[in-house]
N, C-alpha and C. Protein backbone atom coordinates (compact mmCIF):
# COMPACT_ATOMS: atom_id res chain seq x y z
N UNK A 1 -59.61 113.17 102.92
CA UNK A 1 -59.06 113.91 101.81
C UNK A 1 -59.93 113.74 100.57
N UNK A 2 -60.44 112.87 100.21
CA UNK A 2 -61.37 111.76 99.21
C UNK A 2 -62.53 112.95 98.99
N UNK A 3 -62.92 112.79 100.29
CA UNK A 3 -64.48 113.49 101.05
C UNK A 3 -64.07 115.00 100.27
N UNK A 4 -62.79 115.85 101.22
CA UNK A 4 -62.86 117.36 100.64
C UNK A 4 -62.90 117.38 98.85
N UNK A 5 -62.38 116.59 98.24
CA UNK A 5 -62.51 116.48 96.89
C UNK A 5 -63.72 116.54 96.30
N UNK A 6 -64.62 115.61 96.82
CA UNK A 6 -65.69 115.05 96.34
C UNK A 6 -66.52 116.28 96.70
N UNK A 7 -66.56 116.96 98.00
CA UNK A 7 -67.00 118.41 97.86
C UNK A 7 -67.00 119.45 97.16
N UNK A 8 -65.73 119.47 96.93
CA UNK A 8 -65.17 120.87 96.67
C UNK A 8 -65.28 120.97 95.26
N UNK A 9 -65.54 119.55 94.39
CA UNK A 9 -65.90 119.09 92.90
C UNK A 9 -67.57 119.71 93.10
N UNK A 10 -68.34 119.45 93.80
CA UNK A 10 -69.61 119.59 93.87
C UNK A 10 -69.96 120.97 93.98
N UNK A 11 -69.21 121.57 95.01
CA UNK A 11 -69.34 123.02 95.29
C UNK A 11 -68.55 123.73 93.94
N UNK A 12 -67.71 123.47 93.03
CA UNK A 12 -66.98 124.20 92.06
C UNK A 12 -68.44 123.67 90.76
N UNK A 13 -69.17 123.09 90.88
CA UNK A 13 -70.07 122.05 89.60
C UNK A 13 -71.12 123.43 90.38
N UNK A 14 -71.90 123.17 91.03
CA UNK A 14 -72.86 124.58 91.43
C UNK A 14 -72.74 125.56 91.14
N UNK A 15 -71.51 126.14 91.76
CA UNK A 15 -70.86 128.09 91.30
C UNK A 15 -71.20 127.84 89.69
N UNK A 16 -70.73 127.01 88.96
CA UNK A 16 -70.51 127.32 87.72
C UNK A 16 -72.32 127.01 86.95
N UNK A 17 -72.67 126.11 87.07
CA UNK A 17 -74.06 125.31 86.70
C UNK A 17 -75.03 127.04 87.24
N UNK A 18 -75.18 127.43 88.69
CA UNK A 18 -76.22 128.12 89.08
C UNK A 18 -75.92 129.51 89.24
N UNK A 19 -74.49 129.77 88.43
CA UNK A 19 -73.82 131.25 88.81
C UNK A 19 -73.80 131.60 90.53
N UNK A 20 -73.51 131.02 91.47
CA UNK A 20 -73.74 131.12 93.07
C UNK A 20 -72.40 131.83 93.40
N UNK A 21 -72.68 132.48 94.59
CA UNK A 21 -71.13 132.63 95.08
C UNK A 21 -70.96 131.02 95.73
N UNK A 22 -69.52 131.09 96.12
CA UNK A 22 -68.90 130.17 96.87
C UNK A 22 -69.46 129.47 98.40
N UNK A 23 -70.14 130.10 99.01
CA UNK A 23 -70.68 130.29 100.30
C UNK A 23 -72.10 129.49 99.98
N UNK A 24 -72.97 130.17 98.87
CA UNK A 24 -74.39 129.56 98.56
C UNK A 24 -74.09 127.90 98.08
N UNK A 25 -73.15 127.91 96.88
CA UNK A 25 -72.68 126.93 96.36
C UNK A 25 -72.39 125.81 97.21
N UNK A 26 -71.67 125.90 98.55
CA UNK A 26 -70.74 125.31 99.23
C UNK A 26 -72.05 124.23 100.33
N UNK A 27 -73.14 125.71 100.89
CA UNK A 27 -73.95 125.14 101.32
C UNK A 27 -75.25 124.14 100.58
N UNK A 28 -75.28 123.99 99.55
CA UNK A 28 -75.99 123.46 98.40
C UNK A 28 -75.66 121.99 98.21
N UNK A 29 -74.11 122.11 98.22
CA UNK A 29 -73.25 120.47 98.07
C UNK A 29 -73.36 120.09 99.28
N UNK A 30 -73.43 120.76 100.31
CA UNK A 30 -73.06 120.17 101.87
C UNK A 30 -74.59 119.57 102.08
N UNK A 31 -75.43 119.99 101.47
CA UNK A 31 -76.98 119.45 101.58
C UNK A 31 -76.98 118.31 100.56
N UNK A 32 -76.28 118.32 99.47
CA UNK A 32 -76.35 116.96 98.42
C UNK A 32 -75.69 115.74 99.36
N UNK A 33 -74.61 116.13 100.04
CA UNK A 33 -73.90 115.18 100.97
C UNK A 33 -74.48 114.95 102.48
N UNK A 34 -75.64 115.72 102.67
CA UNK A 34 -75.85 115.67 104.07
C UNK A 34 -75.94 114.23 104.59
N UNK A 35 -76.81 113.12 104.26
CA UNK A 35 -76.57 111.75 104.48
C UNK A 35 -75.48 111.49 104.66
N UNK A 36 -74.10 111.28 103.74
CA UNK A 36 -73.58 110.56 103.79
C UNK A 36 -72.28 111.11 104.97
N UNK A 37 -72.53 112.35 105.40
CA UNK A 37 -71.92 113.17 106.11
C UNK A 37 -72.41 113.04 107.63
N UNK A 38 -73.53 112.33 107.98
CA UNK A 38 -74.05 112.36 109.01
C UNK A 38 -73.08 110.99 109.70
N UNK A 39 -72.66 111.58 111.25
CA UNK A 39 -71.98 110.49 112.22
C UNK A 39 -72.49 109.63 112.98
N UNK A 40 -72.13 108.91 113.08
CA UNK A 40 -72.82 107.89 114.49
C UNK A 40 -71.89 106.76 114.18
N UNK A 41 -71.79 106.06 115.75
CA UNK A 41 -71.45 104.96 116.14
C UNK A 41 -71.99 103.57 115.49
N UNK A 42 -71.24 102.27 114.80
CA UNK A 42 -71.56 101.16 114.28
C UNK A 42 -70.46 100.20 115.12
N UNK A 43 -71.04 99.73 116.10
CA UNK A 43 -70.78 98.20 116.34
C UNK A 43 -69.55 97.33 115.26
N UNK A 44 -69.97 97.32 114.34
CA UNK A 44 -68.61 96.95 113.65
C UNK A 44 -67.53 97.16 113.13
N UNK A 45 -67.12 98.57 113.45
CA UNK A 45 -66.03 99.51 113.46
C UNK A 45 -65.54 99.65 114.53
N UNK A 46 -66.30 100.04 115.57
CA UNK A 46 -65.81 100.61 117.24
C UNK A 46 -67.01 101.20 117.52
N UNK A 47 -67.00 100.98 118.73
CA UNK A 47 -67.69 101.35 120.20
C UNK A 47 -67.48 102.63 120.45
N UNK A 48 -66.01 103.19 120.20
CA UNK A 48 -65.76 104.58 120.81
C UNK A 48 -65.96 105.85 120.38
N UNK A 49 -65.45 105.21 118.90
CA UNK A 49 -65.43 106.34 117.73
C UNK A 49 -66.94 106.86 117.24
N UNK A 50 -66.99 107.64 116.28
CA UNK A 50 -68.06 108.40 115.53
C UNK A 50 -67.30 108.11 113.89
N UNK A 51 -68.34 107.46 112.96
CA UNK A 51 -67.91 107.66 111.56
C UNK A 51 -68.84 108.10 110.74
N UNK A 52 -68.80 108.83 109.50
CA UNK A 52 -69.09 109.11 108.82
C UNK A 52 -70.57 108.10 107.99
N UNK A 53 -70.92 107.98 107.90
CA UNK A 53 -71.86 107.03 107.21
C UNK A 53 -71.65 106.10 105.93
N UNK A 54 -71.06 107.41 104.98
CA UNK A 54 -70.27 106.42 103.86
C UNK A 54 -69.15 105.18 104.34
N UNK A 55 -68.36 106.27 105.03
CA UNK A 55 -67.28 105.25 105.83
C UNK A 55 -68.25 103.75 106.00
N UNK A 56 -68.79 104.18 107.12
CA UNK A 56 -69.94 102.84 107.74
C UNK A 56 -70.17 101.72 106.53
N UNK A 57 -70.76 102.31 105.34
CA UNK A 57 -71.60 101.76 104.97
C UNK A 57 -70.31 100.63 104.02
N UNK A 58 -68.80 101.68 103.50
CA UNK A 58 -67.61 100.48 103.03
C UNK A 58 -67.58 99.82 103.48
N UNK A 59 -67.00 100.20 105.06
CA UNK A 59 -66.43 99.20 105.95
C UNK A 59 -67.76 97.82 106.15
N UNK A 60 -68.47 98.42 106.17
CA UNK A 60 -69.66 97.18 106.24
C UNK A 60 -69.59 95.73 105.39
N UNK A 61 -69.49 96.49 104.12
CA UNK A 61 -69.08 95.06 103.19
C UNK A 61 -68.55 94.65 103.44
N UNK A 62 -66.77 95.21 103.77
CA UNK A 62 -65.40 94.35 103.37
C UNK A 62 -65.84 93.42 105.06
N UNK A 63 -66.25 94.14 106.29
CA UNK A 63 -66.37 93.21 107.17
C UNK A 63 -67.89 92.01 106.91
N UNK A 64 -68.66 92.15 106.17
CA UNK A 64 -69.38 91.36 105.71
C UNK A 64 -68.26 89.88 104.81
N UNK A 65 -67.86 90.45 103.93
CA UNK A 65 -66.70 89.50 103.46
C UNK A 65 -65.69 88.77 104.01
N UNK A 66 -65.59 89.42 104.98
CA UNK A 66 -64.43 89.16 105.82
C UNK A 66 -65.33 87.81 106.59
N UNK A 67 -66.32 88.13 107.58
CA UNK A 67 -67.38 86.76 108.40
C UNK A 67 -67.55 85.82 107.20
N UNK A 68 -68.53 86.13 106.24
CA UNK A 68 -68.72 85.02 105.17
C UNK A 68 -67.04 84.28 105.12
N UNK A 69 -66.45 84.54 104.45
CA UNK A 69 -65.18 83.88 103.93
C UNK A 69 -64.82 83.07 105.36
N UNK A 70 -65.00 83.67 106.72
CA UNK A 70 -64.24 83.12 107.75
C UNK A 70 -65.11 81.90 107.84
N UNK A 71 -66.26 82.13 107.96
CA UNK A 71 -67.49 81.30 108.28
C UNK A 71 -67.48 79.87 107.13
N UNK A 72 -67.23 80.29 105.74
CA UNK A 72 -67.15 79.69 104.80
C UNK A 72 -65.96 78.35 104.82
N UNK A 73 -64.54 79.34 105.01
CA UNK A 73 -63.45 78.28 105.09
C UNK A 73 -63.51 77.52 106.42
N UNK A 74 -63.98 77.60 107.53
CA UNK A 74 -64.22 77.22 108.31
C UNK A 74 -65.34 75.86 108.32
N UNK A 75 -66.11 75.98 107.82
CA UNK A 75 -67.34 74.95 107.76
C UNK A 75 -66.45 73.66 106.61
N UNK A 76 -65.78 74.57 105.51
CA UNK A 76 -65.25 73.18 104.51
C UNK A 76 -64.15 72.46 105.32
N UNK A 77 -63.65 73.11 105.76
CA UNK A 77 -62.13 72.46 106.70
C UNK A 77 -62.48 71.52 107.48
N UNK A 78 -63.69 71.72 108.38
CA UNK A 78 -64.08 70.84 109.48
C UNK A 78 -64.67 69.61 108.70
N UNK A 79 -65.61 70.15 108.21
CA UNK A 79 -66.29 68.66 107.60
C UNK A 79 -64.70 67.95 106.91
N UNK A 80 -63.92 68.78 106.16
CA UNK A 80 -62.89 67.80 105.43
C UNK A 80 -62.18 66.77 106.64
N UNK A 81 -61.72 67.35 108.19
CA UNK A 81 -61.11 67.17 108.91
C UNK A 81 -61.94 65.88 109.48
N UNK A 82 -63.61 65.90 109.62
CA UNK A 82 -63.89 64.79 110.59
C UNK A 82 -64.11 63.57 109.59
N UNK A 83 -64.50 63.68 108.26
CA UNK A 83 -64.15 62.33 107.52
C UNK A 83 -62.78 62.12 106.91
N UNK A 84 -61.87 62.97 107.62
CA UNK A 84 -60.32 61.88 107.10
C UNK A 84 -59.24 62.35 108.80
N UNK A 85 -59.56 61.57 109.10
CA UNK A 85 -59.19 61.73 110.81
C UNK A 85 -57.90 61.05 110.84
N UNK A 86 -56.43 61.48 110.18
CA UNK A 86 -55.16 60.98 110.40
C UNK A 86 -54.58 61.51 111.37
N UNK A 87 -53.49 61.31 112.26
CA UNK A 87 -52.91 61.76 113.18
C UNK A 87 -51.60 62.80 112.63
N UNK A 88 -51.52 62.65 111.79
CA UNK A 88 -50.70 64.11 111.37
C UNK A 88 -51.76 65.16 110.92
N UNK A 89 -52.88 64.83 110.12
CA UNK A 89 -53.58 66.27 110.38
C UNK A 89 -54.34 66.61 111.55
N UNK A 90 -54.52 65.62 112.50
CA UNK A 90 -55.01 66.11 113.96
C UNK A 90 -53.65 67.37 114.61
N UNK A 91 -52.12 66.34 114.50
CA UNK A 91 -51.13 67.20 114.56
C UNK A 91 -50.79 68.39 114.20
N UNK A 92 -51.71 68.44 112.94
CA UNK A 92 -51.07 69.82 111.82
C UNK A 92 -51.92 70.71 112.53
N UNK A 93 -53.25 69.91 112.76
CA UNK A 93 -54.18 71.31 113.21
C UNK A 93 -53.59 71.94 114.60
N UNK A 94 -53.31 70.61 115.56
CA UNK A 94 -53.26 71.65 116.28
C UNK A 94 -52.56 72.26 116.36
N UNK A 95 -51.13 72.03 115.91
CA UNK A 95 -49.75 72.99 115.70
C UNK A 95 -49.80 73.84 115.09
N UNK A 96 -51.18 74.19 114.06
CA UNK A 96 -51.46 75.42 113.43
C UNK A 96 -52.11 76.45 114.23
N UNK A 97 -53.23 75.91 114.80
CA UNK A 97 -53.90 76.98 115.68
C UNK A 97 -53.06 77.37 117.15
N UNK A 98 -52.03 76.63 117.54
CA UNK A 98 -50.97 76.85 118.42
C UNK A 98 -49.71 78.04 118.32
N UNK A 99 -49.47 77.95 116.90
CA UNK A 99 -49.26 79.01 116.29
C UNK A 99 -49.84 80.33 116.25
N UNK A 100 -50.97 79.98 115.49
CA UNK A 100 -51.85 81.44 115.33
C UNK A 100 -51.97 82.15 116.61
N UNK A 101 -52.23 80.95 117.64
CA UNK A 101 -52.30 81.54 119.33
C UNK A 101 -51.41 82.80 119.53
N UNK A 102 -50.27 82.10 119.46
CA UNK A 102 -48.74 82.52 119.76
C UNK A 102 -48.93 83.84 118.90
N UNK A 103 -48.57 83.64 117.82
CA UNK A 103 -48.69 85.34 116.80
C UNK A 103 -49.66 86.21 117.42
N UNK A 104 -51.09 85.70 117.97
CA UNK A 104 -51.99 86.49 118.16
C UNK A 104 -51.38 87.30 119.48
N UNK A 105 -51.47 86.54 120.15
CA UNK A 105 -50.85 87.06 121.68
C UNK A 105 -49.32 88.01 121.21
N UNK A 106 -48.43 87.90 120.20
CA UNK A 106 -47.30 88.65 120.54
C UNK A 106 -48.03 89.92 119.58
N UNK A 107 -48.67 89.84 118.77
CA UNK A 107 -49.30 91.06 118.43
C UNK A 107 -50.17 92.08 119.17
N UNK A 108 -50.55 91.17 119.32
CA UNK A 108 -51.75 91.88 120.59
C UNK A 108 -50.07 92.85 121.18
N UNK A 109 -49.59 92.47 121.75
CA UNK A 109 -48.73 93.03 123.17
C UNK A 109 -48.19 94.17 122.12
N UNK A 110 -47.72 94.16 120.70
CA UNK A 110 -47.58 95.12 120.13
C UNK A 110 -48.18 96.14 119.95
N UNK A 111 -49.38 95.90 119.78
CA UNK A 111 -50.57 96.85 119.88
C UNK A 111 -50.89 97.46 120.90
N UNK A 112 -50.51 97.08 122.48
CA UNK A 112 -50.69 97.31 123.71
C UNK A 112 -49.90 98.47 123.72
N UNK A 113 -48.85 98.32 123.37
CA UNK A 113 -47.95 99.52 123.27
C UNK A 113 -48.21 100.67 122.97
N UNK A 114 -48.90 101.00 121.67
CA UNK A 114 -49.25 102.20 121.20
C UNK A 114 -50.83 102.44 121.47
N UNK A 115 -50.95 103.52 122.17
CA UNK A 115 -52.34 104.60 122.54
C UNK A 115 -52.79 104.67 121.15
N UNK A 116 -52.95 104.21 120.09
CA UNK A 116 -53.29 104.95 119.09
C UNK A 116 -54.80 103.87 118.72
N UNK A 117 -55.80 104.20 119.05
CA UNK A 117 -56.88 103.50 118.44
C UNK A 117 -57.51 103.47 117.16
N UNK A 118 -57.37 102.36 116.75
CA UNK A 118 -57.81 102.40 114.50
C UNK A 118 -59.05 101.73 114.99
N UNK A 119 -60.22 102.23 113.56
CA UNK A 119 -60.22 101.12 113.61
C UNK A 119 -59.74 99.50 113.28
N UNK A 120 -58.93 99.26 112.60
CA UNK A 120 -58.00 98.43 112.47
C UNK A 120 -57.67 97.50 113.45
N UNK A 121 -57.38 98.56 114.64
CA UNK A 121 -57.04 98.06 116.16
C UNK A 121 -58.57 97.46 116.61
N UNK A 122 -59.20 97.89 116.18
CA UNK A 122 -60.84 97.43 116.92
C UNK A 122 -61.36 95.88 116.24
N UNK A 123 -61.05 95.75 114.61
CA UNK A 123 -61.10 94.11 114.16
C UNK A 123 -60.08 93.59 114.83
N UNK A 124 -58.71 93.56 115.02
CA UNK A 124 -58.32 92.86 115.64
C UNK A 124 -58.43 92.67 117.01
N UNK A 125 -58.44 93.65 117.62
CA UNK A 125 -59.20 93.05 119.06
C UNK A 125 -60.87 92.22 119.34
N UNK A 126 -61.31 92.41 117.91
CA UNK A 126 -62.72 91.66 118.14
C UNK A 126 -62.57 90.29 118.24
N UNK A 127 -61.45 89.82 117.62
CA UNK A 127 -61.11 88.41 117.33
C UNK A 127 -60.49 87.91 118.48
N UNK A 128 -59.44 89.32 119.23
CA UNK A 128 -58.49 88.52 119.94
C UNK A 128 -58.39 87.71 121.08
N UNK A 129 -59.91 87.80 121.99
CA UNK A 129 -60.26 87.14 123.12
C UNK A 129 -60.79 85.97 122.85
N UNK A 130 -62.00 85.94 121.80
CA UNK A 130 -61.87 84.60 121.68
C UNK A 130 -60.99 83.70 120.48
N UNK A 131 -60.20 84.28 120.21
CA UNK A 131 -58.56 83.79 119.49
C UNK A 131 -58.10 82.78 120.83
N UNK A 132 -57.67 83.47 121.70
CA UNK A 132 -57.07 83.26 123.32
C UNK A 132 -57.61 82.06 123.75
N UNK A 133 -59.06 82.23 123.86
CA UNK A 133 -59.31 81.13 124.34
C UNK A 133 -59.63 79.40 123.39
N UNK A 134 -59.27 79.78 122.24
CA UNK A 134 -59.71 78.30 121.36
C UNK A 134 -58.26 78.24 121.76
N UNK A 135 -56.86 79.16 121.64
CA UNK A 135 -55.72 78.57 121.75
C UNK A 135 -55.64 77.89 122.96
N UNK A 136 -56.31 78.01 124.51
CA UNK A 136 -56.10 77.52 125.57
C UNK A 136 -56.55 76.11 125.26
N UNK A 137 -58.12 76.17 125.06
CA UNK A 137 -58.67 75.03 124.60
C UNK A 137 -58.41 73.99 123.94
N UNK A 138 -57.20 74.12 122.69
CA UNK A 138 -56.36 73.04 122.27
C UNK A 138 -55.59 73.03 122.74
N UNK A 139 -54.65 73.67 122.80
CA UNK A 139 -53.31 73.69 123.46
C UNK A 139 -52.64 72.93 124.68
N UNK A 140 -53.56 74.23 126.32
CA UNK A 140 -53.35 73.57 126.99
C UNK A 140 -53.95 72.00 127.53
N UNK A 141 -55.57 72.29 126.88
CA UNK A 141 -56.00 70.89 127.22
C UNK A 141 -55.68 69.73 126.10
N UNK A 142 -55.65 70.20 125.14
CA UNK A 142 -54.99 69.16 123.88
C UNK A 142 -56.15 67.94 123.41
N UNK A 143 -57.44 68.91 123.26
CA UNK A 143 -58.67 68.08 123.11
C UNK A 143 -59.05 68.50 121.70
N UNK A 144 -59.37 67.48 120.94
CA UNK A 144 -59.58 67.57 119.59
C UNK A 144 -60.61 66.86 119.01
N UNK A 145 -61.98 67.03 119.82
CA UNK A 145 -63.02 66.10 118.96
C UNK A 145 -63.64 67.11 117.89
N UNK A 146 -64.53 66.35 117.17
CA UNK A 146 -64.79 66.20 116.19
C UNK A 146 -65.31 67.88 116.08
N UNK A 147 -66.40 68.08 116.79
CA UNK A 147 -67.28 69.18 117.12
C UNK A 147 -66.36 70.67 116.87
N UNK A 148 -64.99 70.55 117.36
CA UNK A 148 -64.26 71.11 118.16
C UNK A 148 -63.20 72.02 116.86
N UNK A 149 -63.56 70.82 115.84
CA UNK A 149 -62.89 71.56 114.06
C UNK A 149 -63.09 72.87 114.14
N UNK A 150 -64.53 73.11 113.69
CA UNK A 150 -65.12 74.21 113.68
C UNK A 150 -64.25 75.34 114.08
N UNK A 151 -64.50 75.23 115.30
CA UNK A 151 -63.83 76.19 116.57
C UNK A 151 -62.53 76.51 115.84
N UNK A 152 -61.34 75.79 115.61
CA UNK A 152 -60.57 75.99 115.48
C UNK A 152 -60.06 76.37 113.96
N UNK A 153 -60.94 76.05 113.32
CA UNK A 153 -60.57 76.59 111.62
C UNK A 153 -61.31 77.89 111.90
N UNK A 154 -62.09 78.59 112.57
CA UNK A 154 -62.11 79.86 112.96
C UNK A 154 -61.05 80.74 112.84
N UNK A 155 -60.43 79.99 114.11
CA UNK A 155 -58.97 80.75 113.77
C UNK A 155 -58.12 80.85 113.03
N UNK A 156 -58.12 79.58 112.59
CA UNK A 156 -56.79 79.84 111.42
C UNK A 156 -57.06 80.31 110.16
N UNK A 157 -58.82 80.57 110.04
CA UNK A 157 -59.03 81.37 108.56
C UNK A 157 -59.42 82.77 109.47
N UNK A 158 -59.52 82.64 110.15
CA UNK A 158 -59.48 84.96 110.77
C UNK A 158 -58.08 85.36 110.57
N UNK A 159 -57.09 84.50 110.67
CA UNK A 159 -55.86 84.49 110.96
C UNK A 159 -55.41 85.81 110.05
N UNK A 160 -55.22 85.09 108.82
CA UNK A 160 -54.82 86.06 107.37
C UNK A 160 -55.61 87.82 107.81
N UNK A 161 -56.98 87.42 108.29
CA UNK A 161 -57.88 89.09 108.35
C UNK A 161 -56.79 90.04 109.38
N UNK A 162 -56.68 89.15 110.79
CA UNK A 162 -56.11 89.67 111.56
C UNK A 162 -54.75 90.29 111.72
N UNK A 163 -53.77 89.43 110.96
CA UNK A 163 -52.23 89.71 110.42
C UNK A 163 -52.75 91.11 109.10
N UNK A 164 -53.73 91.46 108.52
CA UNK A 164 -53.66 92.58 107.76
C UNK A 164 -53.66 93.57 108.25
N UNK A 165 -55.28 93.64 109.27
CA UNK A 165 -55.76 94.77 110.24
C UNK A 165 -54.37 94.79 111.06
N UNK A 166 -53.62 94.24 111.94
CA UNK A 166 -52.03 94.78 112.39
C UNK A 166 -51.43 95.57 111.19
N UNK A 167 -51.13 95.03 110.17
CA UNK A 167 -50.29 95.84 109.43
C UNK A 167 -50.80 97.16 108.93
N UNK A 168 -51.92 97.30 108.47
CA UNK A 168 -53.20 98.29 108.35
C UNK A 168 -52.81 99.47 109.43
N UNK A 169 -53.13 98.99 110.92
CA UNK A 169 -53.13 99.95 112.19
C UNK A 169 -51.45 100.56 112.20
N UNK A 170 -50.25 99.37 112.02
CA UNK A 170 -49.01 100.19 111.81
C UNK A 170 -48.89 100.89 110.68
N UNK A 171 -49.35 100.56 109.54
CA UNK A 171 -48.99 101.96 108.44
C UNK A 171 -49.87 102.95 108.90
N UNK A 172 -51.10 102.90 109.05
CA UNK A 172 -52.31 104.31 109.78
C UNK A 172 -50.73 105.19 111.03
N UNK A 173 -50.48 104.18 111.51
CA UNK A 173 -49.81 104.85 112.59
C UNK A 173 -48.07 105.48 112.14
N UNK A 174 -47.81 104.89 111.42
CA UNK A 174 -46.31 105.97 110.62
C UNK A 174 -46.97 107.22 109.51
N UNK A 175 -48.23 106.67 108.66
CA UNK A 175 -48.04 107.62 107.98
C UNK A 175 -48.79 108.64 108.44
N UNK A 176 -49.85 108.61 109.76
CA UNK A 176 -49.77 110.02 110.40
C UNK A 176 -49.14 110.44 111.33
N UNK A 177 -47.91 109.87 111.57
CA UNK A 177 -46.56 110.14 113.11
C UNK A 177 -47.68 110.02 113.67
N UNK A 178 -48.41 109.49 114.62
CA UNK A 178 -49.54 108.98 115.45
C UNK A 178 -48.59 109.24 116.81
N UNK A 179 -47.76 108.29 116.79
CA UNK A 179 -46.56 107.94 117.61
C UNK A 179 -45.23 108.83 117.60
């Protein structure tokens, strides 16, 4: 909707600026926009889809922000975790990422439900396999060395990204009746 605006401002700025009809005008702006109008597939959106380039190039940051910050809270947590090694925050952790497990998996199955592919649906499924398996990895084996922080403050700082992109993919999906 953004996009037809940003056109139709460009194509109404021509007619008037070069005296054009509507048609000359229209094709004039569609050449000022041709870049950012051009499609193709990016790896960090989806595999399936085709986007726009501008699109590409937003979404790029906020998922740039999104790794840094994960990567970031992740590295301070661990180091905090292996020089103060109490048995309630060994506890906390793992009952946290045991958690996140749990949410991840009943979301996921929510998402299973609806045919409707976001990308929205595509960050959270990037996370969600290996989500699955750090939860097996503490959980069922209940191993917590040192190395092993890392791994798991992964998850619990993607956590917050992942609980948005769900809510993200259900409003995408009411406010175009998708479903």
């Amino acid at each position: 909707m953004e996009l037809k605006d940003h056109l139709a401002t460009a194509t109404e700025d021509i007619m008037e600026q070069n005296k054009l009809s509507f048609e000359e005008a229209f094709l004039m702006a569609s050449q000022l926009w041709k870049t950012e109008l051009q499609v193709k597939k990016y790896w960090l959106i989806s595999n399936e889809r085709l986007f726009p380039c501008f699109v590409i190039q937003k979404i790029k940051y906020k998922v740039a922000f999104h790794y840094a910050l994960v990567l970031l809270a992740s590295l301070i947590f661990s180091f905090f975790f292996t020089f103060s090694k109490s048995n309630e925050n060994i506890l906390l952790f793992k009952y946290s990422v045991g958690f996140c497990g749990i949410v991840y998996f009943l979301l996921r199955r929510i998402m299973n439900n609806k045919s409707v592919k976001t990308s929205f649906r595509f960050h959270f499924d990037y996370f969600h396999f290996p989500v699955l398996l750090v939860f097996f990895y503490f959980i069922i084996f209940q191993i917590s060395f040192t190395y092993a922080y890392f791994i798991g403050f992964l998850v619990l700082a993607n956590f917050p990204f992942s609980a948005y992109y769900f809510v993200k993919h259900q409003q995408f999906i009411k406010k175009y009746k998708l479903i």
